[in-house]
Protein backbone atom coordinates (compact mmCIF):
# COMPACT_ATOMS: atom_id res chain seq x y z
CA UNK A 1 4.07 -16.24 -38.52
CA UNK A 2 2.98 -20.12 -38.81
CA UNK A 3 5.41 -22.71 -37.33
CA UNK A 4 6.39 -25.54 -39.00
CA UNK A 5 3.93 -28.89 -38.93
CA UNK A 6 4.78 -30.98 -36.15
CA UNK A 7 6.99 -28.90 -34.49
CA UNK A 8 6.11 -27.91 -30.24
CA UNK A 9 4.69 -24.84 -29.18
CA UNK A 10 6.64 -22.29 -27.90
CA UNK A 11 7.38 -21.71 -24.58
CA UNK A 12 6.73 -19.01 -22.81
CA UNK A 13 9.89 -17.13 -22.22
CA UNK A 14 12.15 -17.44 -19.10
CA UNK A 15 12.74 -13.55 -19.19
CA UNK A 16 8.76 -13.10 -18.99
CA UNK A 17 7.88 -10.75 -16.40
CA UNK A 18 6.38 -11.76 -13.16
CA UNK A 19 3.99 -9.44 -12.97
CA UNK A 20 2.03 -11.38 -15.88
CA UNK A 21 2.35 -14.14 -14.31
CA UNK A 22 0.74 -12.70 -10.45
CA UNK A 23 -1.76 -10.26 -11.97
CA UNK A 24 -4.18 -10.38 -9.40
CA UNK A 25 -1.43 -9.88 -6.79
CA UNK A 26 -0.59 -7.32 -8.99
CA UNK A 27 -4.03 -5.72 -8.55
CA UNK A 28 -3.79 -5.99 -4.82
CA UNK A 29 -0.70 -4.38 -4.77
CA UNK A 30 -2.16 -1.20 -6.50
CA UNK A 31 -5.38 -1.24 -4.46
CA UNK A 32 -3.27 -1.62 -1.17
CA UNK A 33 -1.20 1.80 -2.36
CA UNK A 34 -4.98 3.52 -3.71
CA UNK A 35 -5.88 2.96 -0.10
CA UNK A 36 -3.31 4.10 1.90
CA UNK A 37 -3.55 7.10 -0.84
CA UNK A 38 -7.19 8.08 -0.03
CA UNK A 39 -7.08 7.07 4.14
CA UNK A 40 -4.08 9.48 4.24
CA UNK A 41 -6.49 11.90 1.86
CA UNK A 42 -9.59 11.49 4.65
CA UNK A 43 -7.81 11.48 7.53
CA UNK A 44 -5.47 15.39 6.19
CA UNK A 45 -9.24 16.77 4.77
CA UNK A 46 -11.35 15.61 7.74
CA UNK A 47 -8.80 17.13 10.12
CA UNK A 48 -8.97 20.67 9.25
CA UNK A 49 -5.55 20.32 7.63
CA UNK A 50 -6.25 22.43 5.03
CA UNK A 51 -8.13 26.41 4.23
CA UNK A 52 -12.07 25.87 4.11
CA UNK A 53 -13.90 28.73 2.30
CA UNK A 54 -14.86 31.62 4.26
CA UNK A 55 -18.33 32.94 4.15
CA UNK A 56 -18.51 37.00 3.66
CA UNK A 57 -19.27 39.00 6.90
CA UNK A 58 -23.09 38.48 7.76
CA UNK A 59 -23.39 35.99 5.01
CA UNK A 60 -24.08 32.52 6.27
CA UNK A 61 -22.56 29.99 3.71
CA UNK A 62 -25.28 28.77 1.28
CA UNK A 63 -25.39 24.97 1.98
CA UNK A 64 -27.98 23.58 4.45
CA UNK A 65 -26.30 19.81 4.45
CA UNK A 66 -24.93 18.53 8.04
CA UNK A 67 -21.03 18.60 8.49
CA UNK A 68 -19.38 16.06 7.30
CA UNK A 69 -18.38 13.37 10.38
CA UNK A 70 -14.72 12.42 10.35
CA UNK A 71 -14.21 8.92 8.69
CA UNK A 72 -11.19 7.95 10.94
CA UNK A 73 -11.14 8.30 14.95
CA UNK A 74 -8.92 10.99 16.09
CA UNK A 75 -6.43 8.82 17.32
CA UNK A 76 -6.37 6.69 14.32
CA UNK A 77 -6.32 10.20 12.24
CA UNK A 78 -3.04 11.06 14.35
CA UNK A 79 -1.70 7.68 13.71
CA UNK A 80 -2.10 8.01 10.13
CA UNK A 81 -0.76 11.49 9.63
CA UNK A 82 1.90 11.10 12.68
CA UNK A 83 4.92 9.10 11.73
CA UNK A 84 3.83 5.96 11.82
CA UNK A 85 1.68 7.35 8.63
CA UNK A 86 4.47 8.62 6.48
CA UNK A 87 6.36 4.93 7.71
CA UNK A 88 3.17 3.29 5.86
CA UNK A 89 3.22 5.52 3.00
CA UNK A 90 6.56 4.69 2.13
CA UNK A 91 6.36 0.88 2.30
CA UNK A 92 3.28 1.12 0.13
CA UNK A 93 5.78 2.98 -2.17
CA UNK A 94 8.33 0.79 -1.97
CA UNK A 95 5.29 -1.75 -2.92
CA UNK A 96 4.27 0.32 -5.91
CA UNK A 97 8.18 0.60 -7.15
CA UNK A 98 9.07 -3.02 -6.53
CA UNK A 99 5.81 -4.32 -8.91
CA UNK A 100 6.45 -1.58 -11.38
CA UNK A 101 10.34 -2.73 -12.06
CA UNK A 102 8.99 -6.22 -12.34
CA UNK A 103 6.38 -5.39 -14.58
CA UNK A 104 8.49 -3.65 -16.72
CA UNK A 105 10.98 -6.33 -16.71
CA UNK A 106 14.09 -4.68 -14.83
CA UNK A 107 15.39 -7.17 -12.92
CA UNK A 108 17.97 -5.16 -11.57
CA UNK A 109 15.67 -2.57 -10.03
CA UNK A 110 13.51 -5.02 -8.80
CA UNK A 111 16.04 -6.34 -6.51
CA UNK A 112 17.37 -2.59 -5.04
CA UNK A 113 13.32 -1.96 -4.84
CA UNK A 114 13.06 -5.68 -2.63
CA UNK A 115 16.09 -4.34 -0.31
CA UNK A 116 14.44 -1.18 -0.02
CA UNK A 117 11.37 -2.47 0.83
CA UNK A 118 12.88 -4.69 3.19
CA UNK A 119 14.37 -1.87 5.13
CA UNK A 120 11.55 -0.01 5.40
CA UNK A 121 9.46 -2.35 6.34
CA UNK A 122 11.76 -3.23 9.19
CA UNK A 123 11.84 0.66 10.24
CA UNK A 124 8.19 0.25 10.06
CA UNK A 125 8.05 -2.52 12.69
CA UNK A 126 10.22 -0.57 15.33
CA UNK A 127 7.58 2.39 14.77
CA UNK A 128 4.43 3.10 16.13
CA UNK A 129 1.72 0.30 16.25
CA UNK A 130 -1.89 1.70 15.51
CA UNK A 131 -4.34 2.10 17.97
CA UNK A 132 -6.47 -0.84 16.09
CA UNK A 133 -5.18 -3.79 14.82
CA UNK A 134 -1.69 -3.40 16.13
CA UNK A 135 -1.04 -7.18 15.40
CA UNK A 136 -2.32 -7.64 11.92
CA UNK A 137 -0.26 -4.64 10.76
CA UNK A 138 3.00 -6.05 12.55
CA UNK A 139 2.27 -9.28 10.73
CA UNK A 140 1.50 -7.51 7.30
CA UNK A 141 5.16 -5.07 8.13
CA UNK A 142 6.32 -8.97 8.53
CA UNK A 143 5.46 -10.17 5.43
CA UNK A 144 6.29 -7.48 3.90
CA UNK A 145 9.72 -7.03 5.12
CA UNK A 146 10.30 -10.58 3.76
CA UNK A 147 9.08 -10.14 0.82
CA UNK A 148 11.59 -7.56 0.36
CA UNK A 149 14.57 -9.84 1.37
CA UNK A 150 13.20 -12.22 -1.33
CA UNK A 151 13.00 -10.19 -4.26
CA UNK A 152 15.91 -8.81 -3.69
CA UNK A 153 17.40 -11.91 -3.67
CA UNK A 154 16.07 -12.06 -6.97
CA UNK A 155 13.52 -14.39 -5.89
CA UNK A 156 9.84 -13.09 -7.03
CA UNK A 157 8.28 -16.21 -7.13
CA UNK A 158 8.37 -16.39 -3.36
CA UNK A 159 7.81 -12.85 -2.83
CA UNK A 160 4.26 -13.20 -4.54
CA UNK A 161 2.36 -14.51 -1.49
CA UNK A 162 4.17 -12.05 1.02
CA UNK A 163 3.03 -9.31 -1.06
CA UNK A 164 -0.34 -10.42 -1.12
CA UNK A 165 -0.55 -11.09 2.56
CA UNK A 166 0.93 -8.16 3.56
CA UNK A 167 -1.45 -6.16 0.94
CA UNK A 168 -4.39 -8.16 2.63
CA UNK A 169 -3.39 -7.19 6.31
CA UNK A 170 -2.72 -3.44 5.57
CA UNK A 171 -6.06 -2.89 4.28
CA UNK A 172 -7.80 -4.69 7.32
CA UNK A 173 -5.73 -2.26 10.00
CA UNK A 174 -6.73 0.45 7.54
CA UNK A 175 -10.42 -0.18 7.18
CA UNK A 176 -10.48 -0.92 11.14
CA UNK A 177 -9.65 3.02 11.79
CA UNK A 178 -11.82 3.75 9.55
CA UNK A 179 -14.64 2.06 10.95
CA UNK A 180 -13.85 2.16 14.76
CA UNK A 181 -15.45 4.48 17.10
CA UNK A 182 -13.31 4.51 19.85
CA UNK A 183 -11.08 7.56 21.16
């Protein structure tokens, strides 16, 4: 439809969704929950968590290749899968939830996803530190937790940055257990 000659642009709406307007936090936000994902993935398959296939009696199984080395330190493994793990895993949900009800617009459940986040992250905080990193994931649990308090104060605009930095933080603590060597 053409708008009249001399008459402004339109303006964007006021109603527009925030996520358009932070994609690339947006992206962070799902890469930060695909990682927790697949170091929760590593640490439950590396660990002999689940059956392995059985060769017959007398049979040795047919692959020659070395055994795979555990990408996560034993201690970071029982980190991750411990408490402190499922205490991740549900911020980074509460992550996922709180972009997803912006994205789609629903202001409403955007600000019971911030308080929930903000909780969570809190309970996070009084949990377990990791055995690396300890103080970049209390400051991302930080961030995060005030994130939370902002969106649910219906403030996203201010919650953008948190996210991010809290996003950013996570993923260092969880690429330094997967990369340390230590006990």
């Amino acid at each position: 439809m053409a708008r009249p000659a001399g008459s402004p642009p339109s303006a964007p709406s006021p109603r527009t969704s925030w996520v358009r307007g932070h994609l690339a936090l947006t992206g962070l936000v799902a890469a930060l929950a695909v990682a927790v994902a697949v170091a929760v993935t590593v640490v439950i398959t590396t660990s002999g968590g689940g059956d392995s296939p059985a060769a017959a009696p007398g049979h040795p199984l047919s692959s020659t290749a070395p055994a795979p080395q555990p990408l996560v330190t034993p201690s970071g493994a029982k980190w991750l899968t411990g408490p402190a793990g499922k205490l991740l895993a549900t911020v980074g949900t509460d992550v996922g939830t709180l972009s997803t009800a912006e994205r789609a617009g629903h202001h409403h459940a955007a600000i019971l996803a911030g308080r929930k986040l903000a909780g969570d992250a809190r309970a996070a905080i009084k949990g377990p530190m990791p055995p690396v990193g300890a103080r970049d994931y209390r400051a991302a649990l930080a961030a995060l937790q005030r994130a939370g308090a902002y969106a649910a104060n219906g403030e996203a605009g201010k919650a953008a940055p948190l996210l991010q930095l809290g996003g950013l933080h996570i993923t260092r603590v969880t690429a330094a257990l997967a990369a340390s060597g230590g006990p």
